[in-house]
Protein backbone atom coordinates (compact mmCIF):
# COMPACT_ATOMS: atom_id res chain seq x y z
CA UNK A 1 34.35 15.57 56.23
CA UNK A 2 32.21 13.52 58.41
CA UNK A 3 35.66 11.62 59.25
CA UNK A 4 36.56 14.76 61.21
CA UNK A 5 35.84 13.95 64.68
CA UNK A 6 35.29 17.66 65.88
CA UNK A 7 32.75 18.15 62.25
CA UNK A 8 31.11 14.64 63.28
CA UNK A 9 30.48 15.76 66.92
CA UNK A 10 29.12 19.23 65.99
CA UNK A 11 26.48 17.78 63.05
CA UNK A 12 25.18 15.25 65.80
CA UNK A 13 24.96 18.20 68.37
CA UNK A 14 23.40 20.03 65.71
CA UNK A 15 21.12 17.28 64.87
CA UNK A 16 20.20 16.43 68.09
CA UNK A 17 19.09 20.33 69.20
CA UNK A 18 16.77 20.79 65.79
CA UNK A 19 15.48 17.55 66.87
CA UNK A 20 14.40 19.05 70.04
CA UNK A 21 12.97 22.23 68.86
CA UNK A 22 10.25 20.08 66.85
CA UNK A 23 7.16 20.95 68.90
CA UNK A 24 5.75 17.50 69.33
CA UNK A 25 1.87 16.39 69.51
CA UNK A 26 0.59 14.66 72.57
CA UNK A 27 -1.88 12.05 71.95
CA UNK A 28 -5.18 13.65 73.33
CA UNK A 29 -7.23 11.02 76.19
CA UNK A 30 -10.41 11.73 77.78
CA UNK A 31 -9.42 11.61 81.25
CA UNK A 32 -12.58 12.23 83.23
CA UNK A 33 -10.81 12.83 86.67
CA UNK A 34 -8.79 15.42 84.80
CA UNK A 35 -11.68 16.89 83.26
CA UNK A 36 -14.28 18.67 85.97
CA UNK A 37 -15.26 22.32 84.05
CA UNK A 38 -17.25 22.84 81.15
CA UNK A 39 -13.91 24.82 80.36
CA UNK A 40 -11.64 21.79 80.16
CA UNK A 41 -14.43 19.99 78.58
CA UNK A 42 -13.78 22.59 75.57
CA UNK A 43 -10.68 22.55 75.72
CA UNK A 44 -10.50 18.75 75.11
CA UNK A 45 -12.56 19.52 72.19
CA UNK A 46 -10.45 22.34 70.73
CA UNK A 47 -7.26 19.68 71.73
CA UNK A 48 -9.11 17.08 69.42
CA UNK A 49 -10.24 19.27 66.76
CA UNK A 50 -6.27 20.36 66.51
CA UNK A 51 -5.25 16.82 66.53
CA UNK A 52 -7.63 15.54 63.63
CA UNK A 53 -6.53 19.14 61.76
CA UNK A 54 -3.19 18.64 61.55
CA UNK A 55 -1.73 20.09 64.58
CA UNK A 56 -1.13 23.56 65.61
CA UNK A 57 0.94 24.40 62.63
CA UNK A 58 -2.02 23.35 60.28
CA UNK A 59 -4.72 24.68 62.32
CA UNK A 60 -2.62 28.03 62.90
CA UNK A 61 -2.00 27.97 58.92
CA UNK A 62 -6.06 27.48 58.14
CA UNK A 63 -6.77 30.12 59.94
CA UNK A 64 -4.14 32.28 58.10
CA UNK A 65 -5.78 31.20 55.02
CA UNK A 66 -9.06 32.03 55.97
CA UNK A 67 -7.61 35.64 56.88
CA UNK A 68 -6.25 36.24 53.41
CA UNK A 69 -9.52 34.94 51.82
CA UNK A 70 -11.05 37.79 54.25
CA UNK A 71 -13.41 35.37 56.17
CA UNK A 72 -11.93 36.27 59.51
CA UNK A 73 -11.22 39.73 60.69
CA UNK A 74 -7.48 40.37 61.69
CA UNK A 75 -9.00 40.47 65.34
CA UNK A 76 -10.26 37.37 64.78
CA UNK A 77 -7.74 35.69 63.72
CA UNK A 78 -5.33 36.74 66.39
CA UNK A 79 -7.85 35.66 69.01
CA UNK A 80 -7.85 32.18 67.36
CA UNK A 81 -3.91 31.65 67.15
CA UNK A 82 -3.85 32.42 70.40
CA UNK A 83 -6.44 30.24 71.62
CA UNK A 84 -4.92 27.55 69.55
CA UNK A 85 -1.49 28.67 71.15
CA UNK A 86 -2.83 27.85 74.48
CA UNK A 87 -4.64 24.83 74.83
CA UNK A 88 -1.56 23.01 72.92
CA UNK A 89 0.39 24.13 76.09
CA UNK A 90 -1.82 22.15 78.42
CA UNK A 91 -0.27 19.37 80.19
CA UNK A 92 -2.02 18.91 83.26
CA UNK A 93 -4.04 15.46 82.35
CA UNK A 94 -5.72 16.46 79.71
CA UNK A 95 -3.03 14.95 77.25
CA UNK A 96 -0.48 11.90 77.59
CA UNK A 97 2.78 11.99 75.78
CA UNK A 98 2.90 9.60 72.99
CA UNK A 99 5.02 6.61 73.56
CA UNK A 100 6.62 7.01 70.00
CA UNK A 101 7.54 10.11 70.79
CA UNK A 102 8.85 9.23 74.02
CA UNK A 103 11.13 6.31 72.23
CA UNK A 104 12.61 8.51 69.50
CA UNK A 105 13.52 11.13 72.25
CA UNK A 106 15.47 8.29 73.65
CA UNK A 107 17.31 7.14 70.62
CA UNK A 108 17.95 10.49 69.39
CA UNK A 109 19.31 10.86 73.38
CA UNK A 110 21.45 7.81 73.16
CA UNK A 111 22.63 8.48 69.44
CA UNK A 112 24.25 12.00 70.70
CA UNK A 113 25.22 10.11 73.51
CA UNK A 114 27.45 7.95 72.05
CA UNK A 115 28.33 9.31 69.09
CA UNK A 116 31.96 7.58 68.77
């Protein structure tokens, strides 16, 4: 099969988009110039408490756990996700993109680019 040009072309398409979908980590920095609230102060610390837990998929699935074991209203827990949700979708300063990341995103680039 994978000596089908048209199958071979659509599994690296394939490839390459689920590749992309993978919500990637940025590493977390102190950047003091960046960082001029107390609100961005916490929200460094909630960045770095994510990053040491896992990311937001494990943090997001602790707090699900601690739902179901009833140590966090429903309320509660929704107010957490979210908070969670939104401090991984800060990108002004407070985080740098990881240069691993950045080099796979260029293989993975180069590998759909030439695929032949």
């Amino acid at each position: 099969m994978l000596y089908d040009e048209a199958f071979y072309i659509n599994v690296v398409n394939r490839w390459k988009e689920s590749y992309k979908a993978i919500k990637k980590i940025n590493d977390v920095t102190l950047n003091f110039e960046a960082m001029t609230t107390k609100k961005d102060l916490y929200q460094m610390g909630l960045l770095s408490l994510i990053e040491v837990s896992g990311g937001e998929l494990g943090v997001i699935s602790q707090i699900n756990e601690a739902q179901q074991r009833g140590e966090l209203t429903k309320k509660q827990a929704f107010d957490l996700r979210q908070a969670i949700k939104e401090a991984c979708k800060i990108k002004d300063g407070l985080t740098m993109k990881n240069e691993a990341i950045l080099e796979l995103d260029k293989k993975v680039n180069e590998a759909a680019k030439f695929y032949r």
